[in-house]
N, C-alpha and C. Protein backbone atom coordinates (compact mmCIF):
# COMPACT_ATOMS: atom_id res chain seq x y z
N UNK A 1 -6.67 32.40 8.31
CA UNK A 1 -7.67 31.43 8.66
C UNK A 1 -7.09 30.51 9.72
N UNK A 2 -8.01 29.76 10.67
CA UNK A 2 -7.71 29.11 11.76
C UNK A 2 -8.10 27.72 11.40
N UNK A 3 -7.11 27.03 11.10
CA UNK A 3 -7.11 25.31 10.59
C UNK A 3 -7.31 24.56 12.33
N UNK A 4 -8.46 24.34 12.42
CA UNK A 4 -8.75 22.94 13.76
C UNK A 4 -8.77 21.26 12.59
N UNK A 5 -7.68 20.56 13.11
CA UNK A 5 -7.25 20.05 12.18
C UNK A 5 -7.44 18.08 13.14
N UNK A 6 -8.07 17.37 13.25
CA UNK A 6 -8.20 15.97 13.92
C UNK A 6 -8.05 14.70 12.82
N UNK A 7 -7.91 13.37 13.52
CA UNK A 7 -7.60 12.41 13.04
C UNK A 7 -8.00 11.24 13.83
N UNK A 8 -8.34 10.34 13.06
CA UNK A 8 -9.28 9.02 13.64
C UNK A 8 -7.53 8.37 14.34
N UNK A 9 -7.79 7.24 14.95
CA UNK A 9 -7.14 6.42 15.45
C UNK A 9 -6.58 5.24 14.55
N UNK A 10 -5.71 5.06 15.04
CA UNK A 10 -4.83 3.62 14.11
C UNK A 10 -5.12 2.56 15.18
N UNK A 11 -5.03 2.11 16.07
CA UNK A 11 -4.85 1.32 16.86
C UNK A 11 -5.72 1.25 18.40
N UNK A 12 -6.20 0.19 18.94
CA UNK A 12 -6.87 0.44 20.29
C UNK A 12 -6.26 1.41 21.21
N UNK A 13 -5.04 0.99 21.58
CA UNK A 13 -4.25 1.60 22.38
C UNK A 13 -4.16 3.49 21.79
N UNK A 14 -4.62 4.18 21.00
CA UNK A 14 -4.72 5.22 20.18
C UNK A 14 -6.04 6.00 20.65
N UNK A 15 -7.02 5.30 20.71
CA UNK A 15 -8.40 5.46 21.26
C UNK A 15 -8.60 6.45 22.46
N UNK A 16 -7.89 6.39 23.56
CA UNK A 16 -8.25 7.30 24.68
C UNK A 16 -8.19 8.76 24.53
N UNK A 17 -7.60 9.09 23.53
CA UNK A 17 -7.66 10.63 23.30
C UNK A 17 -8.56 11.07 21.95
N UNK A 18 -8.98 9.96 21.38
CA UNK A 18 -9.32 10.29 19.34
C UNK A 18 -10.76 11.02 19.93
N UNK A 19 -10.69 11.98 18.89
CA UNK A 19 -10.27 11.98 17.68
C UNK A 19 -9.19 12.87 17.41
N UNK A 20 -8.06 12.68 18.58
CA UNK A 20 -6.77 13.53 18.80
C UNK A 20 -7.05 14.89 17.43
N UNK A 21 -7.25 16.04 18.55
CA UNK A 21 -7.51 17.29 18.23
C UNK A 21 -5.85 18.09 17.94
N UNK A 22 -4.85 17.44 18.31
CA UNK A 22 -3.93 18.37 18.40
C UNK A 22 -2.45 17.35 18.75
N UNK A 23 -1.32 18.05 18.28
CA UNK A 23 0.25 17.05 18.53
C UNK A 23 1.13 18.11 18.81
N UNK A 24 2.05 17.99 19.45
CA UNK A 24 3.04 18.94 19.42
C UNK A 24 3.36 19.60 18.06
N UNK A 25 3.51 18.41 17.42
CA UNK A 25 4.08 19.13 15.83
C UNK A 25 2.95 19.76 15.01
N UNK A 26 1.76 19.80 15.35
CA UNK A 26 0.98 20.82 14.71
C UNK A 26 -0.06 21.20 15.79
N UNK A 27 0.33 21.95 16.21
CA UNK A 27 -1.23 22.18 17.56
C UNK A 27 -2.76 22.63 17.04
N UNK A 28 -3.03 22.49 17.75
CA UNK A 28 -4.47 22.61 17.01
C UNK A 28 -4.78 24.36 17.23
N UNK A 29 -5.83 24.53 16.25
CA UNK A 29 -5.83 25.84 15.77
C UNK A 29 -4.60 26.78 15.46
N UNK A 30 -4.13 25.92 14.40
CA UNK A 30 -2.47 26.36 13.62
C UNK A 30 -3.84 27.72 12.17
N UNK A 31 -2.73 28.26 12.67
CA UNK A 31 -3.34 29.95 11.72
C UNK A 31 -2.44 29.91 10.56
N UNK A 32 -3.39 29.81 9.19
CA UNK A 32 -2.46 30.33 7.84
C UNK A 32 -3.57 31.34 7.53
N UNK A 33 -2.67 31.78 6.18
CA UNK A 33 -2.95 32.71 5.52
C UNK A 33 -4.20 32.33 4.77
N UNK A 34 -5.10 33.76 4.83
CA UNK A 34 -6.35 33.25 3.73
C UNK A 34 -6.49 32.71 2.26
N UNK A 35 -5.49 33.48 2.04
CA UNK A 35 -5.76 32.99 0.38
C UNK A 35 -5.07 31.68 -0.18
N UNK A 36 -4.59 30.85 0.80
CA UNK A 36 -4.15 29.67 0.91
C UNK A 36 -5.06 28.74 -0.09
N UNK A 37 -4.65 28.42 -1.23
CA UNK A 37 -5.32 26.97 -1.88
C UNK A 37 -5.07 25.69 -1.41
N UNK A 38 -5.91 24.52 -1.55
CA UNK A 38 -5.91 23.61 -0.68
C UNK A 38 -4.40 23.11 -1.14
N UNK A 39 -3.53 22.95 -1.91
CA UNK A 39 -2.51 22.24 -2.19
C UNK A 39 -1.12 22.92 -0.99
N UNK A 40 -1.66 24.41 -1.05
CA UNK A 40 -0.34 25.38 -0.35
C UNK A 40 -1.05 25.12 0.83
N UNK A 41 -2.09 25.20 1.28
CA UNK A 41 -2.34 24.90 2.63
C UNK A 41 -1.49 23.24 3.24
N UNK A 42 -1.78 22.01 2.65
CA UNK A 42 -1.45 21.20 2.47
C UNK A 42 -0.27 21.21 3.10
N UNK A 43 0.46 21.95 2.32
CA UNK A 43 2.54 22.02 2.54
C UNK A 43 2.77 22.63 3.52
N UNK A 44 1.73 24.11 3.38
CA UNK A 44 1.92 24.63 5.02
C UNK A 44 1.78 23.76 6.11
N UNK A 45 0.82 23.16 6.22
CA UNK A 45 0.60 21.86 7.34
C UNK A 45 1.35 20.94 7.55
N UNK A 46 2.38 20.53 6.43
CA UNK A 46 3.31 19.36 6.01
C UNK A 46 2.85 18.44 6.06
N UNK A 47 1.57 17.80 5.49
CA UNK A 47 0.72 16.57 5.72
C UNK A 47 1.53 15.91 4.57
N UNK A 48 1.69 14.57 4.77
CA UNK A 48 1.33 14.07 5.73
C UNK A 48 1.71 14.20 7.14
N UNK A 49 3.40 14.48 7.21
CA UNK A 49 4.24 14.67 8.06
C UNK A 49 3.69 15.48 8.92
N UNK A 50 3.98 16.28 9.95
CA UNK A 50 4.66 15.49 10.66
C UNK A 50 2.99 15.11 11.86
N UNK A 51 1.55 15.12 11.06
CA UNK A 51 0.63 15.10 12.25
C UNK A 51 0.48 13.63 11.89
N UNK A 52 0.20 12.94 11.07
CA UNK A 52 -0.37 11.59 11.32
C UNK A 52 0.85 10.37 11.28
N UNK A 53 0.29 9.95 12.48
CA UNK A 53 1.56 8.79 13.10
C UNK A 53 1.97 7.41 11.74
N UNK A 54 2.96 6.74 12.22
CA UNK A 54 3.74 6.54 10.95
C UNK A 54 3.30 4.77 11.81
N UNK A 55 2.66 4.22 10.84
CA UNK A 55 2.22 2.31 10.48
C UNK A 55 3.21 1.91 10.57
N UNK A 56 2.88 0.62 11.06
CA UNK A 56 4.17 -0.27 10.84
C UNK A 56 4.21 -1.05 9.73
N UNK A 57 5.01 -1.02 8.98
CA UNK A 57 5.19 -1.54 7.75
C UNK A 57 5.16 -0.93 6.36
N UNK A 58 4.88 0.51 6.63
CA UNK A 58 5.16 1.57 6.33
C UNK A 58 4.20 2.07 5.41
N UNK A 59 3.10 1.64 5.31
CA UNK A 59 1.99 1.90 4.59
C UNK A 59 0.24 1.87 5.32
N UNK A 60 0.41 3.57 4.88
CA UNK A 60 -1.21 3.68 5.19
C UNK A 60 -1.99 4.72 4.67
N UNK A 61 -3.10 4.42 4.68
CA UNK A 61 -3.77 5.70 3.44
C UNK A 61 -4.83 6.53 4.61
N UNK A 62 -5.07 7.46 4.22
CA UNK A 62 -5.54 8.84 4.71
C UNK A 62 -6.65 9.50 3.88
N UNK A 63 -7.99 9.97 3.82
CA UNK A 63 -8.69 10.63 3.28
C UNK A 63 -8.81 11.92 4.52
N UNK A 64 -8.24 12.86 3.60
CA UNK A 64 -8.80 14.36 4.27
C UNK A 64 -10.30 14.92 3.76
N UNK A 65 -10.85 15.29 5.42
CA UNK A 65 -12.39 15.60 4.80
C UNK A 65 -12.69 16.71 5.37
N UNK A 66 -13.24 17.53 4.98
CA UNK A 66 -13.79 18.89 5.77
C UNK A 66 -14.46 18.53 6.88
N UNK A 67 -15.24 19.83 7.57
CA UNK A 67 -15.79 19.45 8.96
C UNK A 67 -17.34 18.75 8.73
N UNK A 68 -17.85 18.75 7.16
CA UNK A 68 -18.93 18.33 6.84
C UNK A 68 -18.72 16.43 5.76
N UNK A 69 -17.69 16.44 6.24
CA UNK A 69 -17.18 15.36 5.96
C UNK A 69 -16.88 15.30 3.75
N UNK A 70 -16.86 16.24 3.27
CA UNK A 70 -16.50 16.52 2.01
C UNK A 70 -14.93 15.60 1.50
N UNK A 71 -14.98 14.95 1.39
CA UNK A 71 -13.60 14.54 0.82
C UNK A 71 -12.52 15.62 0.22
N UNK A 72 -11.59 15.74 0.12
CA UNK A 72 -10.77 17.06 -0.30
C UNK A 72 -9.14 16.24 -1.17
N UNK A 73 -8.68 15.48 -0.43
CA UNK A 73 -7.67 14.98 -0.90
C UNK A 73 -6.87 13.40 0.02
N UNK A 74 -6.10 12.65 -0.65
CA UNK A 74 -5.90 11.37 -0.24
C UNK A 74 -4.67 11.72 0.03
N UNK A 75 -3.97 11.37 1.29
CA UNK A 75 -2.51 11.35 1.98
C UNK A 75 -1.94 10.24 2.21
N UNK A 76 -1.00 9.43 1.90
CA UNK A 76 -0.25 8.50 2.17
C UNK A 76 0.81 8.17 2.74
N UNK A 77 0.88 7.29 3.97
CA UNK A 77 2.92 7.55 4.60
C UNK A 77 3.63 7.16 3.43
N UNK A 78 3.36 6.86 2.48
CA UNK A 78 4.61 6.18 1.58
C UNK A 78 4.60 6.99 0.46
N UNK A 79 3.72 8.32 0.29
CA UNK A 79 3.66 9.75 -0.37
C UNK A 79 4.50 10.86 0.05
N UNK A 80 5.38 11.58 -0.44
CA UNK A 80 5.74 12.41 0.32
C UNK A 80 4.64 13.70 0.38
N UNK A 81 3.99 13.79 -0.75
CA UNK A 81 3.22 15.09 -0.46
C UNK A 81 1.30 14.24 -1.12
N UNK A 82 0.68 14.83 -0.10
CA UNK A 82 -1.13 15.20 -0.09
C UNK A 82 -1.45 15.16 -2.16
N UNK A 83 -2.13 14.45 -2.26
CA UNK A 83 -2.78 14.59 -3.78
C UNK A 83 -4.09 15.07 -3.57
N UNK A 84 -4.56 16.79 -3.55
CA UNK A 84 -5.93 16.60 -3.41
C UNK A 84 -6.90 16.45 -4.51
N UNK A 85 -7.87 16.21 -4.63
CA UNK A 85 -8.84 15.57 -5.60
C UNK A 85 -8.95 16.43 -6.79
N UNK A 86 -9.65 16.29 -7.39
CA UNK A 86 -9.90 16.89 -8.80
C UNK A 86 -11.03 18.06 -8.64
N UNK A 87 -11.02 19.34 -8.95
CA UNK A 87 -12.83 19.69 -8.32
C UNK A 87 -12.58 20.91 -7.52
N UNK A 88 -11.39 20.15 -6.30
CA UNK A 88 -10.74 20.94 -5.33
C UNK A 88 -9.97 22.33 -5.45
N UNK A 89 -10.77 23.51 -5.40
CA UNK A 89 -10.14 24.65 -6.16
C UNK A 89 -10.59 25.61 -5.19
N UNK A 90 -9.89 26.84 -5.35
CA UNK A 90 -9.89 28.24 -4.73
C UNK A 90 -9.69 28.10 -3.13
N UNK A 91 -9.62 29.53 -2.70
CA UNK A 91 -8.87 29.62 -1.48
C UNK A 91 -9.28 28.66 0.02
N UNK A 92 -8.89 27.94 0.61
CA UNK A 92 -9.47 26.74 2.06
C UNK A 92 -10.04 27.18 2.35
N UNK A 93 -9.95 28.75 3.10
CA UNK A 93 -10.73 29.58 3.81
C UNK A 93 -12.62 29.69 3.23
N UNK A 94 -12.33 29.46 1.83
CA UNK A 94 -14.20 29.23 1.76
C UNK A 94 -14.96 28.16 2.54
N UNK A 95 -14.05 27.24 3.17
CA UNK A 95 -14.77 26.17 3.64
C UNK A 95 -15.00 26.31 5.49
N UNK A 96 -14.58 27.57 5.70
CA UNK A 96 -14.99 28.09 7.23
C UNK A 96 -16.27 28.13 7.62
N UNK A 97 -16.42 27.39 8.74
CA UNK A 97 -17.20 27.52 9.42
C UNK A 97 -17.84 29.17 9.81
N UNK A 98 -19.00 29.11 10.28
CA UNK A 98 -19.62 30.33 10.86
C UNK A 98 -18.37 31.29 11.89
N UNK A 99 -18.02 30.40 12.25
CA UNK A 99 -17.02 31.46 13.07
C UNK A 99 -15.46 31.63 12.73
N UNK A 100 -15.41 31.42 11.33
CA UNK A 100 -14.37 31.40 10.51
C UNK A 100 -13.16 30.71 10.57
N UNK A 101 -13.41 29.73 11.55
CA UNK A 101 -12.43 27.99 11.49
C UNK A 101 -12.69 27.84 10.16
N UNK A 102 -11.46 26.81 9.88
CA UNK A 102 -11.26 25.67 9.11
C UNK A 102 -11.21 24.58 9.66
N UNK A 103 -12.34 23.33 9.57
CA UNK A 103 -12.22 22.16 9.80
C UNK A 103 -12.15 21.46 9.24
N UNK A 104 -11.05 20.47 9.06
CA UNK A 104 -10.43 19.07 8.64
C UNK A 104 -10.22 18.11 9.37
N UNK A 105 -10.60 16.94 8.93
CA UNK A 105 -10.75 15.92 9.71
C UNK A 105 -10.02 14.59 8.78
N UNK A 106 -8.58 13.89 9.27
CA UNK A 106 -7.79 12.84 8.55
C UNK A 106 -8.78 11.55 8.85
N UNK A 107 -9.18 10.64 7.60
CA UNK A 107 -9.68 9.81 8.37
C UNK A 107 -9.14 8.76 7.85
N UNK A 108 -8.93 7.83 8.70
CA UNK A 108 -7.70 6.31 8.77
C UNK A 108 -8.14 5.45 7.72
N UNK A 109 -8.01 5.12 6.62
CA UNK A 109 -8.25 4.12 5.50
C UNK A 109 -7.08 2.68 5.31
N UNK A 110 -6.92 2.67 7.09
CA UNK A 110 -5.89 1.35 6.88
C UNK A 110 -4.56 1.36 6.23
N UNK A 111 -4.63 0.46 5.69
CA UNK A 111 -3.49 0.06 4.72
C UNK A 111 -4.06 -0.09 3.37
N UNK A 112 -5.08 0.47 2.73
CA UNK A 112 -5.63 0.37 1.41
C UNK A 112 -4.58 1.12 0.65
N UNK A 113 -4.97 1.12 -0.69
CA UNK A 113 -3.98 1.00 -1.63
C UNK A 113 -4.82 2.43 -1.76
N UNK A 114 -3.75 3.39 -1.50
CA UNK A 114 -3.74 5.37 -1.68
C UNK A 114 -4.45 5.36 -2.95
N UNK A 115 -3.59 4.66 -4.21
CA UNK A 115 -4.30 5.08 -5.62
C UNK A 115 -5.22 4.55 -5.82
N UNK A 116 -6.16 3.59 -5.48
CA UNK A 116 -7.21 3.32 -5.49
C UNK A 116 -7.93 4.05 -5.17
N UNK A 117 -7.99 4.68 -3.76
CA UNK A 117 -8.97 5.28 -2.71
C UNK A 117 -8.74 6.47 -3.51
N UNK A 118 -7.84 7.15 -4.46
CA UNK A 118 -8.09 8.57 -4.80
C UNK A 118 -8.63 8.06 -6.20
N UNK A 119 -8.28 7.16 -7.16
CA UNK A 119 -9.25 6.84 -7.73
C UNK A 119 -10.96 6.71 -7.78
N UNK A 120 -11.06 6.19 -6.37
CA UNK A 120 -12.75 6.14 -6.27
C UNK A 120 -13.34 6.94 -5.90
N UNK A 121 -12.45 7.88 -5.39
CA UNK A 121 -13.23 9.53 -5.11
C UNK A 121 -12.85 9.97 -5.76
N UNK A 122 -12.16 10.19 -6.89
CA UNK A 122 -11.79 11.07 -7.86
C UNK A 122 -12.90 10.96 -9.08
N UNK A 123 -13.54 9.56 -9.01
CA UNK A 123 -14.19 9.13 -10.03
C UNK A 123 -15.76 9.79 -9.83
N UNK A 124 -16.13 10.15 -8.47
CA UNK A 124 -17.03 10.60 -7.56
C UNK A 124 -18.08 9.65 -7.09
């Protein structure tokens, strides 16, 4: 499967390229394996590392959402690994698009408190 993988902006100065489609350390349309579950996909990607840029002060929270904006799982810089939600089951690749992408989209939740924000989507 073909992961097209973007992320909102942290900062003004961040803005001229968002919804930055792509980084050296993960280019966009990075190819895994199909039968990938969202947790092994996850690690394959090394999310949080090394695609979403690192806050100052060392805290910031992350909601990963499909290309239909589905919530999937909460990422944190001060997490080492992606917690995805409860619900969240069987292989990524079901969530392809017509032309058999995978779209994910990180979206910037500040500096909110990670266990909260997976709390309130966990709760639905």
């Amino acid at each position: 499967m073909r992961i097209h993988l973007t992320r909102d902006s942290v900062a003004a100065g961040d803005d001229a390229d968002a919804p930055h489609a792509a980084s050296p350390a993960l280019p966009d349309g990075l190819d895994l394996p199909d039968g990938l579950d969202l947790p092994e996909a996850l690690a394959a990607l090394g999310l949080p590392r090394p695609y979403l840029p690192l806050i100052g002060g060392g805290r910031a929270s992350w909601i990963l959402r499909t290309g239909d904006g589905t919530p999937l799982a909460v990422l944190a810089q001060q997490w080492p690994r992606a917690r995805p939600l409860p619900g969240v089951r069987g292989p990524l690749a079901r969530l392809a698009g017509p032309d058999g992408d995978v779209r994910l989209h990180a979206e910037y939740r500040r500096q909110l408190d990670p266990d909260a924000e997976y709390d309130r989507l966990a709760a639905g």
